[in-house]
Protein backbone atom coordinates (compact mmCIF):
# COMPACT_ATOMS: atom_id res chain seq x y z
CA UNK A 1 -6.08 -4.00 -66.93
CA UNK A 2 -3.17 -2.25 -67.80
CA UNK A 3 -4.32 0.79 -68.59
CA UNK A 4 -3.67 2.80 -65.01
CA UNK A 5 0.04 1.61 -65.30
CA UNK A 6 0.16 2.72 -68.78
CA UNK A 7 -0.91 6.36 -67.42
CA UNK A 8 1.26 6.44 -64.72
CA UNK A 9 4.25 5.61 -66.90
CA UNK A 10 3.46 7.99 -69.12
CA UNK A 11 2.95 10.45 -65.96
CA UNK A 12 6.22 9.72 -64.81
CA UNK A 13 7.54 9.87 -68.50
CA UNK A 14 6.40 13.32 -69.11
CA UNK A 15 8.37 14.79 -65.04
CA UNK A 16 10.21 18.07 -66.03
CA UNK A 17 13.57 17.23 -66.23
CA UNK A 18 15.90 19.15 -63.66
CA UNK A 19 18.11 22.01 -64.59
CA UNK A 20 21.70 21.67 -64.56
CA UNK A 21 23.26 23.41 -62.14
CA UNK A 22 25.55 25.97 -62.64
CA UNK A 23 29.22 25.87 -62.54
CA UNK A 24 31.51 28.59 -62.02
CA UNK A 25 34.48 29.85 -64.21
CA UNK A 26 37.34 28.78 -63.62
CA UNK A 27 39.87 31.04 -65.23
CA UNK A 28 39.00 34.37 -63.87
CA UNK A 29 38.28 33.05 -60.68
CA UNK A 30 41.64 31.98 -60.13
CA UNK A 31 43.05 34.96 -60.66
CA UNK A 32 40.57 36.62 -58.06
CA UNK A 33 41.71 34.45 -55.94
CA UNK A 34 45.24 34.96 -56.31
CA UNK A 35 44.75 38.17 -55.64
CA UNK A 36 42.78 37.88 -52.80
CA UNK A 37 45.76 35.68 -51.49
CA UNK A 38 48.17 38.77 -52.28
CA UNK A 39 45.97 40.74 -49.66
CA UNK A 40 45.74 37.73 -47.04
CA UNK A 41 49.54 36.77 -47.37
CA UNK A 42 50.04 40.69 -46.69
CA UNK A 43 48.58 40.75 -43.39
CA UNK A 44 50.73 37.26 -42.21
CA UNK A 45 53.85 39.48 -43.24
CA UNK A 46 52.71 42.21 -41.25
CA UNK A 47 52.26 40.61 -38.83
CA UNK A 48 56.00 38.68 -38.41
CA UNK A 49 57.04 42.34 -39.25
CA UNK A 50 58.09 41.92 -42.61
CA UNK A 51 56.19 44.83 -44.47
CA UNK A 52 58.30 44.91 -47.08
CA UNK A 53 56.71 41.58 -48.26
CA UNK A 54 53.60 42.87 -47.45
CA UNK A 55 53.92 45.60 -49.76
CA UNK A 56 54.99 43.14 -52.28
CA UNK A 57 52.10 41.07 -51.83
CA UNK A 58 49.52 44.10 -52.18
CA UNK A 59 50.95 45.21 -55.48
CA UNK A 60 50.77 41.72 -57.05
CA UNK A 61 47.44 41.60 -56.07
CA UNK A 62 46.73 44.97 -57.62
CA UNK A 63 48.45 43.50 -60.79
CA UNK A 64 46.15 40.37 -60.62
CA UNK A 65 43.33 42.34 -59.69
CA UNK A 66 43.88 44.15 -63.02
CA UNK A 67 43.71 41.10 -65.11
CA UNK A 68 40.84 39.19 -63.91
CA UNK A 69 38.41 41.04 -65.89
CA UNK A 70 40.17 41.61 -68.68
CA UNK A 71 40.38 37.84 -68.73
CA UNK A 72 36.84 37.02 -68.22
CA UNK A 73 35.85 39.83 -71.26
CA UNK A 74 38.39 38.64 -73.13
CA UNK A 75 37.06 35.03 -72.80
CA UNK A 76 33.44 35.65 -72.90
CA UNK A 77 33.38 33.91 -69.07
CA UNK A 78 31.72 37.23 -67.24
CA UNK A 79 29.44 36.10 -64.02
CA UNK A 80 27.41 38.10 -61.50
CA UNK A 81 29.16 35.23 -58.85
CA UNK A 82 32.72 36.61 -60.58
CA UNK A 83 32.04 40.10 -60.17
CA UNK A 84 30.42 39.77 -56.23
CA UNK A 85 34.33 37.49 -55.35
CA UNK A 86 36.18 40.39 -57.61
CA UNK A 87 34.54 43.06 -55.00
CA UNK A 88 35.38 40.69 -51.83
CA UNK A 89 38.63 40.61 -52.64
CA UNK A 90 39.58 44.06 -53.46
CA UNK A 91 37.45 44.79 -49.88
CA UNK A 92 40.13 42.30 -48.55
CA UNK A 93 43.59 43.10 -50.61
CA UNK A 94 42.93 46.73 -50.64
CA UNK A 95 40.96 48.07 -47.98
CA UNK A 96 41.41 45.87 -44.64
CA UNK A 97 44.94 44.97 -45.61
CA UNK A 98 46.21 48.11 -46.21
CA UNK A 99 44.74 49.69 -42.98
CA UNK A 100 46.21 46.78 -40.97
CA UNK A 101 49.44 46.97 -42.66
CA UNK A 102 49.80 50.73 -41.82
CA UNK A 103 48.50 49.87 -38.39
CA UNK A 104 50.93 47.57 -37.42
CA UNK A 105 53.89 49.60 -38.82
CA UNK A 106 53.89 53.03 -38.06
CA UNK A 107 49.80 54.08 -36.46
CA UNK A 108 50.01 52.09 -33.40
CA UNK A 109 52.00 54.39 -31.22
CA UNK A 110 49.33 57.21 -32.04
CA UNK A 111 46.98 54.87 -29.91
CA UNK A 112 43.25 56.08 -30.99
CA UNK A 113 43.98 58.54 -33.78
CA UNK A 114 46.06 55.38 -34.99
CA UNK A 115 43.22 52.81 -35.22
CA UNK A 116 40.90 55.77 -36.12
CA UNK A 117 42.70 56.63 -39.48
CA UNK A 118 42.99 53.07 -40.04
CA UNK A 119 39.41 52.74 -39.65
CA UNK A 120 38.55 55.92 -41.60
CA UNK A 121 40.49 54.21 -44.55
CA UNK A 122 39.02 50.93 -44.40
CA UNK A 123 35.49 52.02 -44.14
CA UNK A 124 35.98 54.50 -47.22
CA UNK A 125 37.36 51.60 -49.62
CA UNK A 126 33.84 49.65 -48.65
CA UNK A 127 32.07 52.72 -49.15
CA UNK A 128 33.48 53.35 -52.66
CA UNK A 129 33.04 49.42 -53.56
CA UNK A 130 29.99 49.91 -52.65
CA UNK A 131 29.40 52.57 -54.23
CA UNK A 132 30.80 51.73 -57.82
CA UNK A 133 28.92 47.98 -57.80
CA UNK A 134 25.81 50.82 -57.66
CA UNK A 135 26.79 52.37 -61.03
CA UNK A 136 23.50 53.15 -62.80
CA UNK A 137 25.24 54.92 -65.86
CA UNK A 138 28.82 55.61 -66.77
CA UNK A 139 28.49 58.68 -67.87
CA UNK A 140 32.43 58.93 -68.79
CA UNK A 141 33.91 55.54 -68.89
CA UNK A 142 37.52 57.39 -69.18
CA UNK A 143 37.40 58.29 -65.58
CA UNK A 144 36.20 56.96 -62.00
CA UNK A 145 34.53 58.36 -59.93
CA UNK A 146 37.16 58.55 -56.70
CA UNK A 147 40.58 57.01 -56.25
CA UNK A 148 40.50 53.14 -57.33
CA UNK A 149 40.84 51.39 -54.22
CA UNK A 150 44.05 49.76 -55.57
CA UNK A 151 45.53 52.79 -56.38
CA UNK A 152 45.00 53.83 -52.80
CA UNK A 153 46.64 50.84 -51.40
CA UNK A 154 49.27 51.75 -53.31
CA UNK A 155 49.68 55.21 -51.98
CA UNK A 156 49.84 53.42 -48.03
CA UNK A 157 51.92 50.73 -48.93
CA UNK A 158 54.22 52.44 -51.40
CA UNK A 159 55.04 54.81 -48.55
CA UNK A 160 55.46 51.93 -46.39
CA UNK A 161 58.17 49.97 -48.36
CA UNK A 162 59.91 53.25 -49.45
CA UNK A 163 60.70 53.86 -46.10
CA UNK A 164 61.16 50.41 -44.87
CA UNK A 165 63.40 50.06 -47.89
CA UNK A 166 65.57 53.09 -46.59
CA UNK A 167 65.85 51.83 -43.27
CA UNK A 168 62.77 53.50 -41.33
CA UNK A 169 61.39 50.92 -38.66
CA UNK A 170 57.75 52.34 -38.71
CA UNK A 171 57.00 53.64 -35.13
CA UNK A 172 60.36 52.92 -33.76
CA UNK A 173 61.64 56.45 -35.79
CA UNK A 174 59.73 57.96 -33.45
CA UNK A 175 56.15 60.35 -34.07
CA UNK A 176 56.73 62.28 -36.98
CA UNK A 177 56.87 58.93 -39.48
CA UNK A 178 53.24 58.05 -37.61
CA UNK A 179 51.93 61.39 -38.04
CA UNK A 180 52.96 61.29 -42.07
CA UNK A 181 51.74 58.01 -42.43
CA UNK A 182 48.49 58.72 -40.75
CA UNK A 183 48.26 61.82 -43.53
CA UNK A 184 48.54 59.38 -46.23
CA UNK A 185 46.10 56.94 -44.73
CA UNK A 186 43.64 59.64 -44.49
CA UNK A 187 44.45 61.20 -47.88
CA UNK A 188 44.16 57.96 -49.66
CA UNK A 189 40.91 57.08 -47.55
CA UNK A 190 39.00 60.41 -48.47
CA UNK A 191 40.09 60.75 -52.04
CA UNK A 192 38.54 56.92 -52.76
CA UNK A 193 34.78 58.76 -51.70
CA UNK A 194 34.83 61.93 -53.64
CA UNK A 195 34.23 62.91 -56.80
CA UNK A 196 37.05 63.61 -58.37
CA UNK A 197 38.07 62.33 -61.37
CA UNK A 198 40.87 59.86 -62.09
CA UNK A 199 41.99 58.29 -65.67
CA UNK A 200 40.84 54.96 -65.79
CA UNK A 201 42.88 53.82 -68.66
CA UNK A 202 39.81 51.86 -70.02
CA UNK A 203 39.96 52.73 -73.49
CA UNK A 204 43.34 51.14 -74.01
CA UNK A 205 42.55 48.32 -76.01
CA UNK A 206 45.14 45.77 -76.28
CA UNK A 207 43.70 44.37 -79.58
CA UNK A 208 44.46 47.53 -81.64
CA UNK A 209 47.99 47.42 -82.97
CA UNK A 210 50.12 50.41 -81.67
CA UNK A 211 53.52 51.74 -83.69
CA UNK A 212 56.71 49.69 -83.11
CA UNK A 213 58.24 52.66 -80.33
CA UNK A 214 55.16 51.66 -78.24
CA UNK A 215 56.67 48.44 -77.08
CA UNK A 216 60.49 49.99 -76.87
CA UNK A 217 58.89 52.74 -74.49
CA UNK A 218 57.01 49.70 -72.29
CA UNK A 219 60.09 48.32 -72.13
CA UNK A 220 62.01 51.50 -71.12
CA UNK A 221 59.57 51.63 -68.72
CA UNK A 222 59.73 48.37 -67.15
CA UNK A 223 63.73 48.95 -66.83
CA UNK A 224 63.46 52.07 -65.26
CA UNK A 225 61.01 50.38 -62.59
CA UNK A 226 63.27 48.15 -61.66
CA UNK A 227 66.38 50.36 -61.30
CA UNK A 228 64.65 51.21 -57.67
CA UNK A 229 60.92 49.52 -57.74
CA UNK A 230 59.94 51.14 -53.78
CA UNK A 231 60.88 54.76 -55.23
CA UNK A 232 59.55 54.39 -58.44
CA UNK A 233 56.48 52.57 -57.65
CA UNK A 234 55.44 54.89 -55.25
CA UNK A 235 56.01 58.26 -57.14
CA UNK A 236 54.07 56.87 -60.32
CA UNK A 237 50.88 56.71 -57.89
CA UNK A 238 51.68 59.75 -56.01
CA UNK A 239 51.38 61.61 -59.24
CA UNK A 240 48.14 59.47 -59.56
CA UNK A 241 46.66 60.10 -56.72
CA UNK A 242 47.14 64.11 -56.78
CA UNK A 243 46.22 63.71 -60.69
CA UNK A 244 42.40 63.47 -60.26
CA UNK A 245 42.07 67.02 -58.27
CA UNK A 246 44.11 68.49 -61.72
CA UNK A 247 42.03 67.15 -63.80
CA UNK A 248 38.72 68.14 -60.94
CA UNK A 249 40.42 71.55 -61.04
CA UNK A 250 40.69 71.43 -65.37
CA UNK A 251 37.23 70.75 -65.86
CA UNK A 252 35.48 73.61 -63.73
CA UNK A 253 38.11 75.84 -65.70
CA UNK A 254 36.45 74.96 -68.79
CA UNK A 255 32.58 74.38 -67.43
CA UNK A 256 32.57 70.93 -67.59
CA UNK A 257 30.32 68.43 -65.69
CA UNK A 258 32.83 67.22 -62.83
CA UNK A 259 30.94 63.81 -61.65
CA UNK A 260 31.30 61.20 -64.37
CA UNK A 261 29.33 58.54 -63.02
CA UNK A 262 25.69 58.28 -61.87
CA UNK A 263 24.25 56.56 -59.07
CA UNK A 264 21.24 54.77 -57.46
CA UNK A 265 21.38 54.97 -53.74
CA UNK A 266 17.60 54.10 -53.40
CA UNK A 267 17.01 50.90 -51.08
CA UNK A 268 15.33 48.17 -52.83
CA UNK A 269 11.89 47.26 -52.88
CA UNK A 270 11.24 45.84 -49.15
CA UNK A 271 7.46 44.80 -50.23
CA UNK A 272 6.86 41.06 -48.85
CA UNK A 273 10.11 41.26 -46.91
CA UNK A 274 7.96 42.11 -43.63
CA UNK A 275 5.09 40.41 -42.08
């Protein structure tokens, strides 16, 4: 008589047992986010016309930006959900930021070649996310392939709190700041999607131990940035950005391959998608 209850307790015994779901990490995430913020609270600033925070706010976002991978390698907590949020935010703290920023402060009076340039810029910063998250191999993992998008945002907003800093009020100075901030918009747009090659400074490893004047010369450095951080700030990625086209320039001197990186831009497999 018991024997059918028997079975379907040991039916029920024998269910798969569900999966746990998931979680997400938190440490890397938060600085992700953080940075995302930097690009968001940006924007607000622009917007009450305080671009001098905004500048600040982009640049601590590049600096956060910086970390939150070297966090997540450093404590084994790498994700395919962390890397998708890491190229959200950058899309957000260094490409629509940025071109809103400029916008606001010095493009607007150029009416469509403004919003054009801003637009150029914008859409080159997804186009070179984009582009890197479809990295097949890294063929030189010195260099990348483009202006980093941060270091681009840098270029616009450095320029933007330089002047601010010296007393330039954007589009109130009249054309010819609009017309020299739409060349640097366009410069730091274009440069992000070609192939020139930029340092990457990934093969500093901070686990090696470096001679004593190492840490005297970071800390020379770090005084000298803030004897005038708008000047300073923005001349260290000025030489940046024009470094890539010396170094483009340096290896067709000596015959050298000049794209470092390889790419897939094959769409995926779209079998079963339609019906």
């Amino acid at each position: 008589m018991h024997d059918g209850a028997d079975a379907v307790a040991e039916r029920s015994d024998e269910a798969p047992v569900r999966p746990r779901r998931k979680g997400i990490y938190i440490l890397p995430n938060l600085f992700t986010l953080a940075a995302l913020f930097g690009g968001f609270y940006a924007i607000v600033m622009a917007m009450n016309g305080l671009f001098d925070q905004a500048a600040i706010g982009i640049f601590c976002a590049m600096v956060l930006d910086s970390l939150d991978g070297r966090v997540a390698r450093m404590t084994n907590t790498q994700s395919t959900f962390g890397e998708q949020m890491d190229s959200l935010s950058d899309m957000v703290s260094f490409g629509a930021a940025p071109a809103l920023v400029v916008y606001v402060w010095a493009l607007t009076p150029l009416g469509r070649w403004g919003w054009i340039a801003a637009f150029i810029y914008c859409s080159c910063a997804a186009l070179r996310l984009a582009r890197f998250n479809t990295n097949l191999t890294v063929v030189d993992k010195r260099f990348f392939q483009g202006l980093p998008s941060p270091a681009a945002a840098a270029l616009v907003v450095g320029f933007i709190w330089l002047m601010d800093n010296q007393g330039f009020n954007g589009s109130a100075e009249g054309l010819w700041l609009s017309w020299v901030s739409f060349g640097f918009t366009l410069y730091a747009g274009l440069t992000m999607v070609t192939n020139v090659p930029f340092y990457s400074f990934k093969d500093v490893s901070f686990k090696r131990s470096v001679p004593f004047i190492t840490i005297v010369a970071i800390a020379l450095g770090i005084g000298f940035i803030t004897l005038h951080p708008p000047l300073v700030l923005f001349a260290l990625f000025v030489v940046y950005g024009v470094s890539g086209y010396g170094v483009y320039v340096w290896k067709r001197m000596k015959g050298k391959p000049v794209s470092v990186i390889a790419t897939s831009m094959d769409e995926p497999d779209e079998k079963g998608l339609h019906h």
